[in-house]
C-alpha atoms as a PDB file:
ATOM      1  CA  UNK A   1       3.262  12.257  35.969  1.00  0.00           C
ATOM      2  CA  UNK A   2       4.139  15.112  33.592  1.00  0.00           C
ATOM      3  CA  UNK A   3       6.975  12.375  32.482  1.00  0.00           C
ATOM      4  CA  UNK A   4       4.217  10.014  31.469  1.00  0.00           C
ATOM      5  CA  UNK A   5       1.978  12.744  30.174  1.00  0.00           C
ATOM      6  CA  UNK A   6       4.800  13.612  27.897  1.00  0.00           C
ATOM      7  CA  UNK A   7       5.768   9.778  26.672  1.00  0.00           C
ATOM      8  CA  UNK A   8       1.784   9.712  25.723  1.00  0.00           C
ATOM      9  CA  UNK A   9       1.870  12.899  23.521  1.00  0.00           C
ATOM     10  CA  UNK A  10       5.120  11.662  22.262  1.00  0.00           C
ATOM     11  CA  UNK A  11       2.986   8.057  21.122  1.00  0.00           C
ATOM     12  CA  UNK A  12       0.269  10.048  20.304  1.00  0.00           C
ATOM     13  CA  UNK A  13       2.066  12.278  17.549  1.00  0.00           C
ATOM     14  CA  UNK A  14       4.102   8.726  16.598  1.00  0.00           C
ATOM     15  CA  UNK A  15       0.717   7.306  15.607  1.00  0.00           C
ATOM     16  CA  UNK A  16      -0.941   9.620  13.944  1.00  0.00           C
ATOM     17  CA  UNK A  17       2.687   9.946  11.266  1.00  0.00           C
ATOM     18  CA  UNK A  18       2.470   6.488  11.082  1.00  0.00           C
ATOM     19  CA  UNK A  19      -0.958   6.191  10.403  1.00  0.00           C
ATOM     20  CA  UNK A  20      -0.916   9.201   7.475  1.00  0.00           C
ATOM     21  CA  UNK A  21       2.537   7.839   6.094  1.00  0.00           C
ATOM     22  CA  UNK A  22       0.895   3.968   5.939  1.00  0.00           C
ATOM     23  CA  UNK A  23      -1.808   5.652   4.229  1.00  0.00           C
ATOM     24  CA  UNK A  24       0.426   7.253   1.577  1.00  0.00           C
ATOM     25  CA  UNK A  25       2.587   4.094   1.148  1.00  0.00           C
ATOM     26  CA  UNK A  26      -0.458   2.271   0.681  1.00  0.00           C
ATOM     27  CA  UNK A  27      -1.116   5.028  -1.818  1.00  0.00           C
ATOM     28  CA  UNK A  28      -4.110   6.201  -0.096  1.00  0.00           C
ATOM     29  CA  UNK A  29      -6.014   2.738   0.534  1.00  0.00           C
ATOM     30  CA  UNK A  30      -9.553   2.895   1.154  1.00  0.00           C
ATOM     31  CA  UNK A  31     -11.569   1.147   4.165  1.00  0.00           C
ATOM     32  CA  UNK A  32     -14.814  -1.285   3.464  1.00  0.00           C
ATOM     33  CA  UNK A  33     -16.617  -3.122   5.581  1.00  0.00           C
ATOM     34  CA  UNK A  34     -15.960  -5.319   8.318  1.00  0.00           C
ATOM     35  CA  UNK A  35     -16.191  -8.993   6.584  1.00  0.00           C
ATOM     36  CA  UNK A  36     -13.124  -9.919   4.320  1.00  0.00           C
ATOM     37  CA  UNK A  37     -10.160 -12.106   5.822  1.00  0.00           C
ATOM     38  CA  UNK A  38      -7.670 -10.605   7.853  1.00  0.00           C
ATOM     39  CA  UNK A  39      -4.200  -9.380   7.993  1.00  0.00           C
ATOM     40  CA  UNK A  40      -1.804 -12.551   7.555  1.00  0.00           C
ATOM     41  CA  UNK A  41      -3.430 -14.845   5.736  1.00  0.00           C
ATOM     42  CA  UNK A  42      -1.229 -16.822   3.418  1.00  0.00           C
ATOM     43  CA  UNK A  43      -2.199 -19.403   1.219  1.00  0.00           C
ATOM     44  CA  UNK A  44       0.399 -21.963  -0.629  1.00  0.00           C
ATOM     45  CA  UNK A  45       2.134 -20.836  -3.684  1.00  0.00           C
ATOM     46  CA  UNK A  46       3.538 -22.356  -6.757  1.00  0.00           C
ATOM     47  CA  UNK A  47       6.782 -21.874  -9.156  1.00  0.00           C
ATOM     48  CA  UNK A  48       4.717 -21.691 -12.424  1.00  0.00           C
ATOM     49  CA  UNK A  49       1.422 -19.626 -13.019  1.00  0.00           C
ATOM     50  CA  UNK A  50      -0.989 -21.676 -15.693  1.00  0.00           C
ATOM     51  CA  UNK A  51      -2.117 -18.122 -16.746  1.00  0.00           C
ATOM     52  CA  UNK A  52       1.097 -15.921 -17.366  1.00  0.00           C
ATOM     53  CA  UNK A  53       4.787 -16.987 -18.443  1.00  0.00           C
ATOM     54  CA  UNK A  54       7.721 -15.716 -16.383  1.00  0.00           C
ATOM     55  CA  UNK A  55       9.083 -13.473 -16.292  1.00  0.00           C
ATOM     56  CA  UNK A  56       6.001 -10.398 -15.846  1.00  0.00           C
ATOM     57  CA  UNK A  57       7.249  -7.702 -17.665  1.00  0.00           C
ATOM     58  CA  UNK A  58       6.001  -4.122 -16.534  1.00  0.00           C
ATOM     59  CA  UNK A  59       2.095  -3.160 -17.304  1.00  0.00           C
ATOM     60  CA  UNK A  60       0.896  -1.956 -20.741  1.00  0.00           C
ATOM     61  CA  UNK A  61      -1.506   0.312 -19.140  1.00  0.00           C
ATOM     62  CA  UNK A  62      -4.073   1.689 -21.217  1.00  0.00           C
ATOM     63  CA  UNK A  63      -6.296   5.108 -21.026  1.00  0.00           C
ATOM     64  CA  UNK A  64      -9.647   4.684 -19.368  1.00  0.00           C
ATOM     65  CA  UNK A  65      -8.301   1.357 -17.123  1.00  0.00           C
ATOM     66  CA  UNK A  66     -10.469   1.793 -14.363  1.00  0.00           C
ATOM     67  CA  UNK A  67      -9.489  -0.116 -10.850  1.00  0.00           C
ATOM     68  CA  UNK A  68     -12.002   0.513  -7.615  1.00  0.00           C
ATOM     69  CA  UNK A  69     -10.716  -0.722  -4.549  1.00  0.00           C
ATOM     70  CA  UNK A  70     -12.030  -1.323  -0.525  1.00  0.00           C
ATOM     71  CA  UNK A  71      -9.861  -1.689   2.384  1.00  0.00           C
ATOM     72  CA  UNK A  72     -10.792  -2.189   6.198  1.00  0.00           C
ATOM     73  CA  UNK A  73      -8.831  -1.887   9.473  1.00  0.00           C
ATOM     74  CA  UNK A  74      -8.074  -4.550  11.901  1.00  0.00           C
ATOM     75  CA  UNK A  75      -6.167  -4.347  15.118  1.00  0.00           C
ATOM     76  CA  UNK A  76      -6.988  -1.874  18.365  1.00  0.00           C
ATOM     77  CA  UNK A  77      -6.496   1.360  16.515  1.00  0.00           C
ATOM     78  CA  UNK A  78      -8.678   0.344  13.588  1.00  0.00           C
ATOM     79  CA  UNK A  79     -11.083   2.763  12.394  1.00  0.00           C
ATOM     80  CA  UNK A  80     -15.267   2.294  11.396  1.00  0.00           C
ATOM     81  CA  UNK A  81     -15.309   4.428   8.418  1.00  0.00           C
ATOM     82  CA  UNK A  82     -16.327   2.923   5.123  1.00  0.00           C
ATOM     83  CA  UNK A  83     -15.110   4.628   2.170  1.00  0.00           C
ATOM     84  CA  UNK A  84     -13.981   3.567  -1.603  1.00  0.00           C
ATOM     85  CA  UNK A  85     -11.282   4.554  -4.276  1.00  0.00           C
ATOM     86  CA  UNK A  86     -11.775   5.068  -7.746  1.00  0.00           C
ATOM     87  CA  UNK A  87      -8.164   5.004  -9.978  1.00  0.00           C
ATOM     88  CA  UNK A  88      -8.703   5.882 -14.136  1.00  0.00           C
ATOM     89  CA  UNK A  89      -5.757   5.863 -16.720  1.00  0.00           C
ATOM     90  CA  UNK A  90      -5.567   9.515 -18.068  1.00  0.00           C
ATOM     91  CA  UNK A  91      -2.591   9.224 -19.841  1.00  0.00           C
ATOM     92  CA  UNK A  92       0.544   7.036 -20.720  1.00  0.00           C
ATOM     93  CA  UNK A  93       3.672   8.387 -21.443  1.00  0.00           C
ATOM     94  CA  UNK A  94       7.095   6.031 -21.637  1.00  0.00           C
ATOM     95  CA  UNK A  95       7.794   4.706 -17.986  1.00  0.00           C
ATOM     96  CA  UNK A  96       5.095   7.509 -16.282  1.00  0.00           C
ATOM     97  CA  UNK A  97       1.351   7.591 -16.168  1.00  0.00           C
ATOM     98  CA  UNK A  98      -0.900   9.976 -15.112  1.00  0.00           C
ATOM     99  CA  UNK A  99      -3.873   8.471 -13.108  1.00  0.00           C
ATOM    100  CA  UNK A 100      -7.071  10.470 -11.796  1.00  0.00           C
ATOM    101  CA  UNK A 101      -8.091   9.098  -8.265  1.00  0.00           C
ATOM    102  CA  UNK A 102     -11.797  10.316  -6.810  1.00  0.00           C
ATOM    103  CA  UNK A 103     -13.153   8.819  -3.406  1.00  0.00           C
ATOM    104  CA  UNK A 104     -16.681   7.390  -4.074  1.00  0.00           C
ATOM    105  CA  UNK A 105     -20.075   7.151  -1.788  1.00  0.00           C
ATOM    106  CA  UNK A 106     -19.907   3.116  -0.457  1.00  0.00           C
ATOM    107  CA  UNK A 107     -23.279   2.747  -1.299  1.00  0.00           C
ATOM    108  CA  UNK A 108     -23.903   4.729  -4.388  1.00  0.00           C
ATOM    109  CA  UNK A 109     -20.713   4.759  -5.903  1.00  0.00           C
ATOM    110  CA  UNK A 110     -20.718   8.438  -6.627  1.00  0.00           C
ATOM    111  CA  UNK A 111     -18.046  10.482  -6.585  1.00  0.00           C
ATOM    112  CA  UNK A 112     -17.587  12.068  -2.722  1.00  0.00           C
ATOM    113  CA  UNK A 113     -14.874  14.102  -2.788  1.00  0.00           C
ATOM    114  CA  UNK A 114     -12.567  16.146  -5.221  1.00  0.00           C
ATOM    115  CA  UNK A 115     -10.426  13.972  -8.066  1.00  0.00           C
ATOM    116  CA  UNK A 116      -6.811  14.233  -7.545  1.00  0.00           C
ATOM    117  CA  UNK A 117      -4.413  13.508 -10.297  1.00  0.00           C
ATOM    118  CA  UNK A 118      -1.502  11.031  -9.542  1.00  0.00           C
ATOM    119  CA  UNK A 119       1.963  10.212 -10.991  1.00  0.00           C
ATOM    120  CA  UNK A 120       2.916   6.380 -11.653  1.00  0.00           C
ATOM    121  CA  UNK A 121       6.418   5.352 -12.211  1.00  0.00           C
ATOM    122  CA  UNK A 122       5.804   1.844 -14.059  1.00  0.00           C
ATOM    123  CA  UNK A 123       9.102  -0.151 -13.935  1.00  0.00           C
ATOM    124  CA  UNK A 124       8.649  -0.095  -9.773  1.00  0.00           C
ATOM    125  CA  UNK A 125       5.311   0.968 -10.063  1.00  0.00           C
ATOM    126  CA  UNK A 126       5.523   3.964  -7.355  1.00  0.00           C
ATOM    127  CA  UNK A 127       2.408   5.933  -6.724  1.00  0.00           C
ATOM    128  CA  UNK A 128       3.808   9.177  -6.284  1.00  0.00           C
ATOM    129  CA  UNK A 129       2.744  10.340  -2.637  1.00  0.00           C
ATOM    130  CA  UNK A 130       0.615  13.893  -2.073  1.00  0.00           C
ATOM    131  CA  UNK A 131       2.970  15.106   0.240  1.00  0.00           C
ATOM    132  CA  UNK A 132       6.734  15.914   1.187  1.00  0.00           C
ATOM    133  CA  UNK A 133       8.780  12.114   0.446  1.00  0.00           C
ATOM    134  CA  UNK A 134      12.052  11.280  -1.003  1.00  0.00           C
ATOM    135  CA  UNK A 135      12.799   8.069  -2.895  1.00  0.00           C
ATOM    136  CA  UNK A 136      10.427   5.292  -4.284  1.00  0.00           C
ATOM    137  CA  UNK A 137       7.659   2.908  -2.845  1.00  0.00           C
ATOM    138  CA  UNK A 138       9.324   0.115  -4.897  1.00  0.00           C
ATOM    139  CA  UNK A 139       6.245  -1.703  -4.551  1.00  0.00           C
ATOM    140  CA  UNK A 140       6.828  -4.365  -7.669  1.00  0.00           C
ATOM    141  CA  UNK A 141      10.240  -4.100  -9.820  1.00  0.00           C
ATOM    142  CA  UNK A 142       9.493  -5.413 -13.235  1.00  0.00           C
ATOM    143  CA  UNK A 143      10.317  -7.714 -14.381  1.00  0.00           C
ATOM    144  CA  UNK A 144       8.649 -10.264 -12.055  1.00  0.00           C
ATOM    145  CA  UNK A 145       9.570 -13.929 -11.325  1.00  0.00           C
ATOM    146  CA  UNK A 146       9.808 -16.081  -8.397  1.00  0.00           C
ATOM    147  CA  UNK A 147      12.468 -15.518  -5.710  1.00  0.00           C
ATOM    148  CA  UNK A 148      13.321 -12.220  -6.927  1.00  0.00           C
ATOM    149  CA  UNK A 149      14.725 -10.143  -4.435  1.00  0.00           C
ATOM    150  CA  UNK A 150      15.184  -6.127  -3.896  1.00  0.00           C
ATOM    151  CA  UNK A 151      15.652  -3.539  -1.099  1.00  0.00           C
ATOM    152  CA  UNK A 152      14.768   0.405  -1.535  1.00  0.00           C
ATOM    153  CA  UNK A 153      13.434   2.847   0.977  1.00  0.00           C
ATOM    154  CA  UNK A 154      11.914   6.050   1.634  1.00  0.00           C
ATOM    155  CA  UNK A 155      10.857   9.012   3.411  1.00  0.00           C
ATOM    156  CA  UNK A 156       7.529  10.680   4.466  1.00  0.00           C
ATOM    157  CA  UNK A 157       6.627  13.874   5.935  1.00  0.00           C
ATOM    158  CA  UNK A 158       9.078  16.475   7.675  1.00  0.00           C
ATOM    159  CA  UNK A 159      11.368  18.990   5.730  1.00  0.00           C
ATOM    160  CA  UNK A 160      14.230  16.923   6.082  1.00  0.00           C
ATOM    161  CA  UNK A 161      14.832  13.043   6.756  1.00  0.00           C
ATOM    162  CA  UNK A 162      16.284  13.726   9.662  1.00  0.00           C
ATOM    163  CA  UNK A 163      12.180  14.715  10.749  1.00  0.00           C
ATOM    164  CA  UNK A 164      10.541  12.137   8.485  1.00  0.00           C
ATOM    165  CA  UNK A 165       9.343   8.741   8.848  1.00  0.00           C
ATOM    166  CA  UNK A 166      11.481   6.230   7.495  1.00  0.00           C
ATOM    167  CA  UNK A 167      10.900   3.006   5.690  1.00  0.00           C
ATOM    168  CA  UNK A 168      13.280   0.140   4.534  1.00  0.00           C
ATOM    169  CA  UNK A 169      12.200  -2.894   3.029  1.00  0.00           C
ATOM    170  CA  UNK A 170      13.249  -5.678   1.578  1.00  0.00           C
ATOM    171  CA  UNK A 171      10.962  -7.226  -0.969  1.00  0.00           C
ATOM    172  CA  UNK A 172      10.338 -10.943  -2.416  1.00  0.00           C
ATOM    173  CA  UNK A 173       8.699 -12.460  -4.880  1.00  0.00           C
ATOM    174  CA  UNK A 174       6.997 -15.464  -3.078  1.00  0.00           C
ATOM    175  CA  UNK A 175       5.260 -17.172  -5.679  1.00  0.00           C
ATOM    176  CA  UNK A 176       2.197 -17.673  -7.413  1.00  0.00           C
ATOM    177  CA  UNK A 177      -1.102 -17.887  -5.760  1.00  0.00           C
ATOM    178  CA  UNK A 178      -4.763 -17.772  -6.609  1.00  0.00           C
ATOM    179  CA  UNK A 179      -7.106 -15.987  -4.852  1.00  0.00           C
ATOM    180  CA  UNK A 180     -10.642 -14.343  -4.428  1.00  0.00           C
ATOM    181  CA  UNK A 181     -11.473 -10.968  -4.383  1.00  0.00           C
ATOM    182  CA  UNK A 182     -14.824  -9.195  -4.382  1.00  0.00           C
ATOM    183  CA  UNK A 183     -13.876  -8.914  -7.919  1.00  0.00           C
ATOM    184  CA  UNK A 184     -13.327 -12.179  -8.619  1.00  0.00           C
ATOM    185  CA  UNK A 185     -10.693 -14.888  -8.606  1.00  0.00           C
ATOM    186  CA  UNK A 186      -7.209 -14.085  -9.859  1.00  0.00           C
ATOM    187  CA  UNK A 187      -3.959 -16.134 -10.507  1.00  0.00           C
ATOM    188  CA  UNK A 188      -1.628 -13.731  -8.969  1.00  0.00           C
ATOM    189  CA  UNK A 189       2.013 -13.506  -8.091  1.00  0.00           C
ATOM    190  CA  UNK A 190       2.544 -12.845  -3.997  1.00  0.00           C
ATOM    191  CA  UNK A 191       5.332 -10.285  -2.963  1.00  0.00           C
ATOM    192  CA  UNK A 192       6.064  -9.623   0.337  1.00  0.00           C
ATOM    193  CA  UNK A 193       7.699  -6.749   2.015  1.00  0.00           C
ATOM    194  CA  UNK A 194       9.242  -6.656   5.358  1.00  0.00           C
ATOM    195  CA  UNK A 195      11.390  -4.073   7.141  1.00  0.00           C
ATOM    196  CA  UNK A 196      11.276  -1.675   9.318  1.00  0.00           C
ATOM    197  CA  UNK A 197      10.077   2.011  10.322  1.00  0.00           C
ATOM    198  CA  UNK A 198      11.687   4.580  12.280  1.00  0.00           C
ATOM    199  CA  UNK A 199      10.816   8.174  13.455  1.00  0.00           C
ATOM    200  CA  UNK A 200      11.904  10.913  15.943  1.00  0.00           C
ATOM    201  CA  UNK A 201       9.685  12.041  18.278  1.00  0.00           C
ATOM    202  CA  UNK A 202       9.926  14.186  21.050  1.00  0.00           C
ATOM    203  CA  UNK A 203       9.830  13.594  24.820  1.00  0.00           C
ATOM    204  CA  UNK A 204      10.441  15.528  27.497  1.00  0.00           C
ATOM    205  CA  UNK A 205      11.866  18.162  25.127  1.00  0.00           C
ATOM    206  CA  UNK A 206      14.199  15.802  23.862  1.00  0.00           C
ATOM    207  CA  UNK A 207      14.169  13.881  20.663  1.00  0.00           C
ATOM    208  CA  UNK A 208      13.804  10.094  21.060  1.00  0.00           C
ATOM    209  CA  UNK A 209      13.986   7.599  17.982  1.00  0.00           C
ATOM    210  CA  UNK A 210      11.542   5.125  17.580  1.00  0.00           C
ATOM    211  CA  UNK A 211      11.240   1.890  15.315  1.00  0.00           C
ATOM    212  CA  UNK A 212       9.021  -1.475  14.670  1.00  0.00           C
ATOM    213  CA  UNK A 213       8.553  -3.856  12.334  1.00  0.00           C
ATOM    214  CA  UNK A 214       6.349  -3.709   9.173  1.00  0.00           C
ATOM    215  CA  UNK A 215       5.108  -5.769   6.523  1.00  0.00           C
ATOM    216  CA  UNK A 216       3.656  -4.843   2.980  1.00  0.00           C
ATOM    217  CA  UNK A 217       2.343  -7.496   0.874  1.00  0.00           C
ATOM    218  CA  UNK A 218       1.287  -7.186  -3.089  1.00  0.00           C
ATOM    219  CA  UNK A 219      -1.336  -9.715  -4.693  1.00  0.00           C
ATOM    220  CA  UNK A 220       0.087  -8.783  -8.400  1.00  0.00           C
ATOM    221  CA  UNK A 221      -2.646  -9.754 -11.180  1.00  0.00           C
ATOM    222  CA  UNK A 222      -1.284  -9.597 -14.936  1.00  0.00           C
ATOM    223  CA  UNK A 223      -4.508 -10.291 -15.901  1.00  0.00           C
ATOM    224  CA  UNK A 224      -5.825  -6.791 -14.431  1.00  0.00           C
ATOM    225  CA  UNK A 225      -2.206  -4.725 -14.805  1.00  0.00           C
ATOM    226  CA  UNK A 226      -1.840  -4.108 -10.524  1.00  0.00           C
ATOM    227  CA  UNK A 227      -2.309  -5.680  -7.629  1.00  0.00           C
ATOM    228  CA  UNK A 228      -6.259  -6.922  -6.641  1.00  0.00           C
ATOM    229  CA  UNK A 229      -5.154  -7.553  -2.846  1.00  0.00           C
ATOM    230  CA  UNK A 230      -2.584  -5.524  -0.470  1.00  0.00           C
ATOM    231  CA  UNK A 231      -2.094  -6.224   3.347  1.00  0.00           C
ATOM    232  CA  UNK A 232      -0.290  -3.718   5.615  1.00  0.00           C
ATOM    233  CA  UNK A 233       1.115  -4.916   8.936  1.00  0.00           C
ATOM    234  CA  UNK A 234       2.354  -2.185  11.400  1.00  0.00           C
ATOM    235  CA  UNK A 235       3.821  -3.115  14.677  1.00  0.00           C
ATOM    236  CA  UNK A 236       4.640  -0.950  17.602  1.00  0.00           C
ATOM    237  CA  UNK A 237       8.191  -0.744  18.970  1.00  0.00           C
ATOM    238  CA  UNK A 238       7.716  -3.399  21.404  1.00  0.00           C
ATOM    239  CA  UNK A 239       5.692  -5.784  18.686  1.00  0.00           C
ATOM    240  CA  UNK A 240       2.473  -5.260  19.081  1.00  0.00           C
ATOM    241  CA  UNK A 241       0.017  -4.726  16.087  1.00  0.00           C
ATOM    242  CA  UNK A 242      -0.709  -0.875  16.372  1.00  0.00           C
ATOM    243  CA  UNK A 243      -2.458  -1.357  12.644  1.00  0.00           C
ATOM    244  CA  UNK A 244      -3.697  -3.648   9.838  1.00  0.00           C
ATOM    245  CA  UNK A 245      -5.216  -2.915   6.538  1.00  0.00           C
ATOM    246  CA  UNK A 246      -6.224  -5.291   3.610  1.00  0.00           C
ATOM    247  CA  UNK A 247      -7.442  -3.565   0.689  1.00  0.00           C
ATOM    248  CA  UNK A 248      -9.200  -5.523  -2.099  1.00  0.00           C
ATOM    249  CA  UNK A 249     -10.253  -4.836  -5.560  1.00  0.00           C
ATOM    250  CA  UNK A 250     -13.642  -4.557  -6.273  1.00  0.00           C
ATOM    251  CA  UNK A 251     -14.501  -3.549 -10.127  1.00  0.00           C
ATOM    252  CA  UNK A 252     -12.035  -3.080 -12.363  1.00  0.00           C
ATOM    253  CA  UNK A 253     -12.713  -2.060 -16.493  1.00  0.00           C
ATOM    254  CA  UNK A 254     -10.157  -2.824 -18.950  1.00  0.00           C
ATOM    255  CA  UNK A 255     -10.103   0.535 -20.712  1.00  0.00           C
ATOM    256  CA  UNK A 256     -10.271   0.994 -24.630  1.00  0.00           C
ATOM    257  CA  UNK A 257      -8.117  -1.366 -26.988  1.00  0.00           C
END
């Protein structure tokens, strides 16, 4: 019994890293509610976009851009909660920009919570994470065209990697596909992510390494300068879903010219 008692803590303490360190590599993703499509859907995708040329070449982001986005859980561990995030261009400086985030009501749209201020690297567009990491959330390497490949990973949490929770992907640029958002409909480029997670935990005094399978995928919009759709696949280490999130952009301003 105390055996099993101590594999549940250990599971217990695996989750809830996961679950904060999915939320950071999502860059803090919001939750909306229940009704949009979920995780896994993939529609077909094209070579050539009748919007955009290819290559995409990084963002020209501009102060005041303004992106709101909703996100809601699927899978057995999925939360109720509605909440929404509110992103504005503060400032643009060579590769970085500096970009105020603020949680808002889901009904009145009013700020809920203290703004925090947020670092974006550009060229792989990595949202720098509010906590303790090491190495970039490569989440789209400009420039973008189809079948373009790259693998990065990273660290969350713990003072050192050897006590942090590990993620290596390997990314690729699918193709183009239109969709619809609560937004509207974009002509987007689809880039998946797949790899793998890994953490120590402890059991029975003893550390124990565990690992699953995830998958990360960007709907990238040049029309809107970031992605208006992002799904987040988490399995457990013997492949079940432990969590899903699709978050979906819901306003978006184009800032000043």
């Amino acid at each position: 019994m105390a055996k099993a008692a101590s594999k549940r803590r250990g599971a217990a303490r695996l989750r809830a890293a996961l679950a904060v360190g999915c939320a950071l590599a999502l860059s803090a993703c919001a939750q909306f509610p229940p009704g949009s499509s979920t995780v896994g859907a993939r529609g077909p995708v094209a070579e050539r976009a009748a919007g955009f040329a290819l290559p995409l070449a990084r963002p020209e982001l501009r102060v005041g851009q303004r992106w709101v986005w909703s996100a809601h859980e699927v899978g057995a561990n999925a939360s109720d909660d509605t909440t929404v995030i509110e992103r504005v261009v503060t400032e643009v400086s060579g590769d970085r920009a500096l970009l105020r985030q603020v949680a808002l009501h889901p009904v009145t749209r009013r700020p809920s919570g203290a703004a925090q201020m947020r670092v974006v690297k550009r060229s792989v567009w990595h949202l720098e994470p509010n906590t303790r990491s090491s190495g970039d959330i490569e989440a789209l390497v400009f420039p973008l065209t189809v079948g373009k490949t790259w693998s990065y990973e990273y660290w969350l949490g713990g003072r050192e990697r050897t006590g942090a929770t590990a993620y290596r992907y390997r990314a690729r640029v699918d193709g183009v596909e239109t969709i619809d958002t609560p937004a509207g409909r974009f002509e987007t480029l689809r880039v998946t992510h797949e790899g793998r997670w890994s953490r120590p935990v402890m059991e029975q005094g003893r550390p124990v390494q565990r690992s699953g399978d995830v998958r990360t995928t960007y709907w990238y919009a040049p029309a809107v300068g970031i992605w208006v759709r992002l799904e987040l696949d988490l399995r457990t280490p013997d492949g079940a879903r432990d969590l899903g999130i699709v978050q979906e952009l819901v306003e978006y301003d184009s800032g000043k010219s």
